[in-house]
N, C-alpha and C. Protein backbone atom coordinates (compact mmCIF):
# COMPACT_ATOMS: atom_id res chain seq x y z
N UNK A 1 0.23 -24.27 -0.78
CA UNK A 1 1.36 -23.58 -1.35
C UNK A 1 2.33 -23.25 -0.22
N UNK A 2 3.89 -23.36 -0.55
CA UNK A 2 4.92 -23.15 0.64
C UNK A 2 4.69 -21.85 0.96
N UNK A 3 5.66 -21.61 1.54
CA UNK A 3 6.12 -19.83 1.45
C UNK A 3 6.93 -19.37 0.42
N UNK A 4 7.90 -20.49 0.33
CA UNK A 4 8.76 -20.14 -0.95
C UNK A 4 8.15 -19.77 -2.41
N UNK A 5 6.93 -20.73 -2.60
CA UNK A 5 6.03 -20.47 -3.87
C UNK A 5 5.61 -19.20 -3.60
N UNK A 6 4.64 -18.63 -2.11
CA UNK A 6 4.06 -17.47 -2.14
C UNK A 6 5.04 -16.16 -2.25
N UNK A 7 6.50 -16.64 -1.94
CA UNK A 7 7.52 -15.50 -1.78
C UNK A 7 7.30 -15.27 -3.53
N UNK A 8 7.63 -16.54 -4.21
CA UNK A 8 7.62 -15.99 -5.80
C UNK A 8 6.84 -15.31 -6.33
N UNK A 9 5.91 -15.71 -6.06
CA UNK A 9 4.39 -15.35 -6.70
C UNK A 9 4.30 -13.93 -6.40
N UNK A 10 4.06 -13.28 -4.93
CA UNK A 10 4.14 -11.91 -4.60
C UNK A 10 5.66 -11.25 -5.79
N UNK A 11 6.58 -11.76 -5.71
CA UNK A 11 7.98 -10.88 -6.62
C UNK A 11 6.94 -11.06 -7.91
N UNK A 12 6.38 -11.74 -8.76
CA UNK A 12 6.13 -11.45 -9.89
C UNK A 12 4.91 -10.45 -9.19
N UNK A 13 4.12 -10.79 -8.85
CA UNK A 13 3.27 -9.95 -8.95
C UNK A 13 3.66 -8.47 -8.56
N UNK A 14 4.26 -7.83 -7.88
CA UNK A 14 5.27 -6.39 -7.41
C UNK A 14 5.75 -6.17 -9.33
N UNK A 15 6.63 -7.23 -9.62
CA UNK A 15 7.39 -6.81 -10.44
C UNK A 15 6.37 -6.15 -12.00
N UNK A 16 4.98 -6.55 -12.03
CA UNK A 16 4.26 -6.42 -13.12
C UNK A 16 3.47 -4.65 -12.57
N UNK A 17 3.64 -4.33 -11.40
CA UNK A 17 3.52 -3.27 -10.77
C UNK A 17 3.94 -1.24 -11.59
N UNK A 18 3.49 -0.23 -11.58
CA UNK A 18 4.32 0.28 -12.34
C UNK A 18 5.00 1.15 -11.03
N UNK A 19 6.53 1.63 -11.67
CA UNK A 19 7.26 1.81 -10.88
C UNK A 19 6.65 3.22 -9.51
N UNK A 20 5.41 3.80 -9.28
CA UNK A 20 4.95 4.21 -8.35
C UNK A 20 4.57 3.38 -7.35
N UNK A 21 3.78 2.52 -7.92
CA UNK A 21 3.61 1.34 -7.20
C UNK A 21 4.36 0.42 -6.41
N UNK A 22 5.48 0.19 -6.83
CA UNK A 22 6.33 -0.66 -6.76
C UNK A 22 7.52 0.33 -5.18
N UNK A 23 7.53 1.73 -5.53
CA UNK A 23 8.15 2.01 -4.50
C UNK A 23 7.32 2.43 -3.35
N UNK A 24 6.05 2.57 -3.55
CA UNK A 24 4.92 2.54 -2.64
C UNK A 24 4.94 1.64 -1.46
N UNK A 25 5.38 0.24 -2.02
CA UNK A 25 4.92 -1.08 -1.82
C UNK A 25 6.21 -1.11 -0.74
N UNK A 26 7.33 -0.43 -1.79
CA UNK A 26 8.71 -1.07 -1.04
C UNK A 26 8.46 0.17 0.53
N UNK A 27 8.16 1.10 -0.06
CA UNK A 27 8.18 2.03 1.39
C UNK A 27 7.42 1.25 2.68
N UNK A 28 6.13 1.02 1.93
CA UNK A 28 5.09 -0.36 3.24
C UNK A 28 6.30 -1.42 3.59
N UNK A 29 7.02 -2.04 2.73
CA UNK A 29 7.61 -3.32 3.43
C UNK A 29 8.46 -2.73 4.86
N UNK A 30 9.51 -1.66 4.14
CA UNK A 30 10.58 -1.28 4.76
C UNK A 30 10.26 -1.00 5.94
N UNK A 31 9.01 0.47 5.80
CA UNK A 31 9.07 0.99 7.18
C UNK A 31 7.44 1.31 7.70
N UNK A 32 6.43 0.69 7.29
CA UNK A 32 5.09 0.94 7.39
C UNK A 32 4.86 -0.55 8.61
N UNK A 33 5.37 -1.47 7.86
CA UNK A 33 4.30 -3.00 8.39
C UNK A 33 5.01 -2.63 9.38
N UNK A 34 5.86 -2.68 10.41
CA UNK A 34 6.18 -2.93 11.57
C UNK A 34 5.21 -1.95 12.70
N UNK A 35 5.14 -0.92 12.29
CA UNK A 35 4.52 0.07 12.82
C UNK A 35 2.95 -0.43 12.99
N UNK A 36 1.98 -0.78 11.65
CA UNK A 36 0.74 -1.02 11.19
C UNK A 36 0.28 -2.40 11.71
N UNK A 37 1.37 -3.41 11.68
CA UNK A 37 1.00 -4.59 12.14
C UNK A 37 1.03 -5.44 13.09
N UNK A 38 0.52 -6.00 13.59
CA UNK A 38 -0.97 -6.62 13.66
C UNK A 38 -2.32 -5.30 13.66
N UNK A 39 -2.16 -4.78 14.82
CA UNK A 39 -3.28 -4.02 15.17
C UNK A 39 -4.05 -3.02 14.40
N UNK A 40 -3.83 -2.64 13.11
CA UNK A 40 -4.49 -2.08 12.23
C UNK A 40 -4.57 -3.29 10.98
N UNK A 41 -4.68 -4.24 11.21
CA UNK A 41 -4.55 -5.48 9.97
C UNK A 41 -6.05 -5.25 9.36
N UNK A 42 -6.09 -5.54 8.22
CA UNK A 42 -7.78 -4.73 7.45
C UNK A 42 -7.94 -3.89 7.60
N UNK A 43 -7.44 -2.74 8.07
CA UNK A 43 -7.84 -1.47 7.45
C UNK A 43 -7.24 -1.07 6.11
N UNK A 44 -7.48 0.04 5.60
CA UNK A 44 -7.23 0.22 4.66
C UNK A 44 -6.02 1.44 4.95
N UNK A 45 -4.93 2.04 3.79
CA UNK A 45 -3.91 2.97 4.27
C UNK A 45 -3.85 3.78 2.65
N UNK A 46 -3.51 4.77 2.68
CA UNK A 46 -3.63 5.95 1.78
C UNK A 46 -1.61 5.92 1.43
N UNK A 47 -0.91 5.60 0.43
CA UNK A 47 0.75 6.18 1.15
C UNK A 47 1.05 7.28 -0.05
N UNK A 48 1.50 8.12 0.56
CA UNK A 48 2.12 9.09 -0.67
C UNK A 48 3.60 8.93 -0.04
N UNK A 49 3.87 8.29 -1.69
CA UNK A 49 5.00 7.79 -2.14
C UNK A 49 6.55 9.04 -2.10
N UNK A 50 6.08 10.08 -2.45
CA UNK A 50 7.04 10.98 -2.24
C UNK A 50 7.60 11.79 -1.28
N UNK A 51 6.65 11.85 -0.22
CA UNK A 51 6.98 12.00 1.37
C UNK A 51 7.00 11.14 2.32
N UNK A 52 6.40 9.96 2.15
CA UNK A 52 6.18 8.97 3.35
C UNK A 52 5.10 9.42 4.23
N UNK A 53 4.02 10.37 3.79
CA UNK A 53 2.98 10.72 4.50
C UNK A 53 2.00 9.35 4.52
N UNK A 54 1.10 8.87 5.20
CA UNK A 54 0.28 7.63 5.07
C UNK A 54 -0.62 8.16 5.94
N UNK A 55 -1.95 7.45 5.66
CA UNK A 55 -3.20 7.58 5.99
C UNK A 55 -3.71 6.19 6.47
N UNK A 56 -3.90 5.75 8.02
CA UNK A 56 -4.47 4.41 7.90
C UNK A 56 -5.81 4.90 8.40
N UNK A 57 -6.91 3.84 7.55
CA UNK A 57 -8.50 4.41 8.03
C UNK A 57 -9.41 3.10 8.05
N UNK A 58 -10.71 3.31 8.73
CA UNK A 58 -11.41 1.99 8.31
C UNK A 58 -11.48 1.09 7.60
N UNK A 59 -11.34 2.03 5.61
CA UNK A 59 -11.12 1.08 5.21
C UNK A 59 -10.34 1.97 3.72
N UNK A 60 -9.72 1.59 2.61
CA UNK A 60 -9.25 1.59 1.75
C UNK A 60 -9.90 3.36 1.53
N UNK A 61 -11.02 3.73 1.01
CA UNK A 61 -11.99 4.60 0.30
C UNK A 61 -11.70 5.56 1.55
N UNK A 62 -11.92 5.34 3.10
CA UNK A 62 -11.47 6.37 3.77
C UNK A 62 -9.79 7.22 3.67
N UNK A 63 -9.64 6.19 3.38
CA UNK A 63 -7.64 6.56 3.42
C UNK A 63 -7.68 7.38 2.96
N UNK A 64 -8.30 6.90 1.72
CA UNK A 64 -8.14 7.60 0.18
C UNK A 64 -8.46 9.18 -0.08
N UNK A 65 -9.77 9.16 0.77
CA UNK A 65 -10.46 10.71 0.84
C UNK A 65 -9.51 11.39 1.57
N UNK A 66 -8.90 11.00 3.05
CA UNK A 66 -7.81 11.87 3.87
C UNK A 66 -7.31 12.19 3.08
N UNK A 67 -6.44 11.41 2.47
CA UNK A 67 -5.23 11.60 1.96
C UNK A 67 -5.09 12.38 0.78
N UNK A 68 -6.20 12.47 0.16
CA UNK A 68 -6.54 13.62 -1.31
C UNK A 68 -6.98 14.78 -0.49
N UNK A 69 -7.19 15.10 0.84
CA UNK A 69 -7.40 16.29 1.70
C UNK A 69 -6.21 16.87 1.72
N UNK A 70 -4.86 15.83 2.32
CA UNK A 70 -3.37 16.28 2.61
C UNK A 70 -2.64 16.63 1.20
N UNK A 71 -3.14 16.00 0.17
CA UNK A 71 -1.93 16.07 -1.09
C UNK A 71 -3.00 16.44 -2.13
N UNK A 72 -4.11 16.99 -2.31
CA UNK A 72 -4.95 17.28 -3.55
C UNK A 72 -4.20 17.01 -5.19
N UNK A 73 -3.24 17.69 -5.24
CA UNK A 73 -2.58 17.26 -6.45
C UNK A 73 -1.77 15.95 -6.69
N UNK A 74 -1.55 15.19 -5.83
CA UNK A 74 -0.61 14.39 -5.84
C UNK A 74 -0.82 12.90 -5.67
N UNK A 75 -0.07 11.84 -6.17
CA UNK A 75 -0.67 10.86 -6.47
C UNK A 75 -0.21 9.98 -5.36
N UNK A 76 -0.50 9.08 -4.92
CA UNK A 76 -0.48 8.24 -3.76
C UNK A 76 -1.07 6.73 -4.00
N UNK A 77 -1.40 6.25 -3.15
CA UNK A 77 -1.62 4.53 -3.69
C UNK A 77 -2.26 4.41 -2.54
N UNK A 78 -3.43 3.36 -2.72
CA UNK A 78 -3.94 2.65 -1.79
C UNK A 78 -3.93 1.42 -1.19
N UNK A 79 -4.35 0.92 -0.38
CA UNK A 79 -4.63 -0.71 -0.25
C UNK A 79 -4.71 -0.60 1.70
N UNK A 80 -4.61 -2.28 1.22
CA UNK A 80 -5.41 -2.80 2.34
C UNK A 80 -4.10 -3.62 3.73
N UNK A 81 -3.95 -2.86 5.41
CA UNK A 81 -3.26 -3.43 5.64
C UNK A 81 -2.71 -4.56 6.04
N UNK A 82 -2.42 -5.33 5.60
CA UNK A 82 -1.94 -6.83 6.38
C UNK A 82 -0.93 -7.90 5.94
N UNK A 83 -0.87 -8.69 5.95
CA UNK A 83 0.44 -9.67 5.92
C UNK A 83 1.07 -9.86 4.54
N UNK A 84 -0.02 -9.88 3.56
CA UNK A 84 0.60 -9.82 1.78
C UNK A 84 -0.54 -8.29 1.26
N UNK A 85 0.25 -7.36 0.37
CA UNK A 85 0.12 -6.54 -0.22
C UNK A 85 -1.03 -6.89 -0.68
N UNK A 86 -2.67 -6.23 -0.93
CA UNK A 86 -3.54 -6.11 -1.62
C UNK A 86 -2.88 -5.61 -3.07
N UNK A 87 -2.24 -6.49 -4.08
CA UNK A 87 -1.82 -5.92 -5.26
C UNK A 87 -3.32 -5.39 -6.13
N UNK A 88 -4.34 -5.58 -6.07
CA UNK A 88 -5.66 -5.02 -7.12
C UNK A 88 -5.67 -3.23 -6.44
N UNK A 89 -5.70 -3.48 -5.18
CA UNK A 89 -5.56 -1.93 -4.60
C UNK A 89 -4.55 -1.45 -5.11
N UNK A 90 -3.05 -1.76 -4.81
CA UNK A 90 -2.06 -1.31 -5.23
C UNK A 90 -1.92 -0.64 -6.24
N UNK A 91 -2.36 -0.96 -7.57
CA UNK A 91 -2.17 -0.75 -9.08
C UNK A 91 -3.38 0.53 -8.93
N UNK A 92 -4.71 0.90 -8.23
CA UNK A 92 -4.85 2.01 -8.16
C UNK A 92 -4.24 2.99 -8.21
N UNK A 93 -3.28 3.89 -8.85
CA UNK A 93 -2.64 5.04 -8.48
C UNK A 93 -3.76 5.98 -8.56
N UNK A 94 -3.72 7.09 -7.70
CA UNK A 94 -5.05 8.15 -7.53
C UNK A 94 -4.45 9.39 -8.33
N UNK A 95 -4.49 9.94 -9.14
CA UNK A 95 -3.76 11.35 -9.16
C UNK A 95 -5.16 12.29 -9.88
């Protein structure tokens, strides 16, 4: 598959996303991967979507626990970090 196919494929898949998700995702593109990548690639990251607080941890389930430490009420998204969005994590919303 090109890149061009995988560029499509990732837009549908974002776009079937619900809109927490979706600005979750856009916050990781914008201003997370540059920071996160390479050197944390597979770990897992916790993001709450409404502050830009993020959690990167061993793995997905660690994030997750921090990050329900920092925001108990509040919903956030998980996944996994590296070059294309873990969308099955993604669609987790935690609240």
């Amino acid at each position: 598959m090109n890149q061009h196919n995988e560029a499509m494929l990732s837009a549908e898949k974002a776009s079937s996303l619900s809109p927490l998700s979706q600005r979750t995702l856009k916050l990781c593109q914008d201003t997370l991967k540059g920071k996160l990548e390479p050197s944390e690639e597979g770990k897992g990251i916790a993001i709450h979507p409404d502050s830009g607080d993020y959690v990167a941890a061993q793995n997905p389930t660690y994030a997750s626990r921090a990050m329900r430490l920092r925001h108990p009420a509040d919903s956030f998204i998980t996944m996994r970090i590296g070059p294309s969005p873990d969308y099955a994590l993604a669609v987790r919303v935690l609240h």
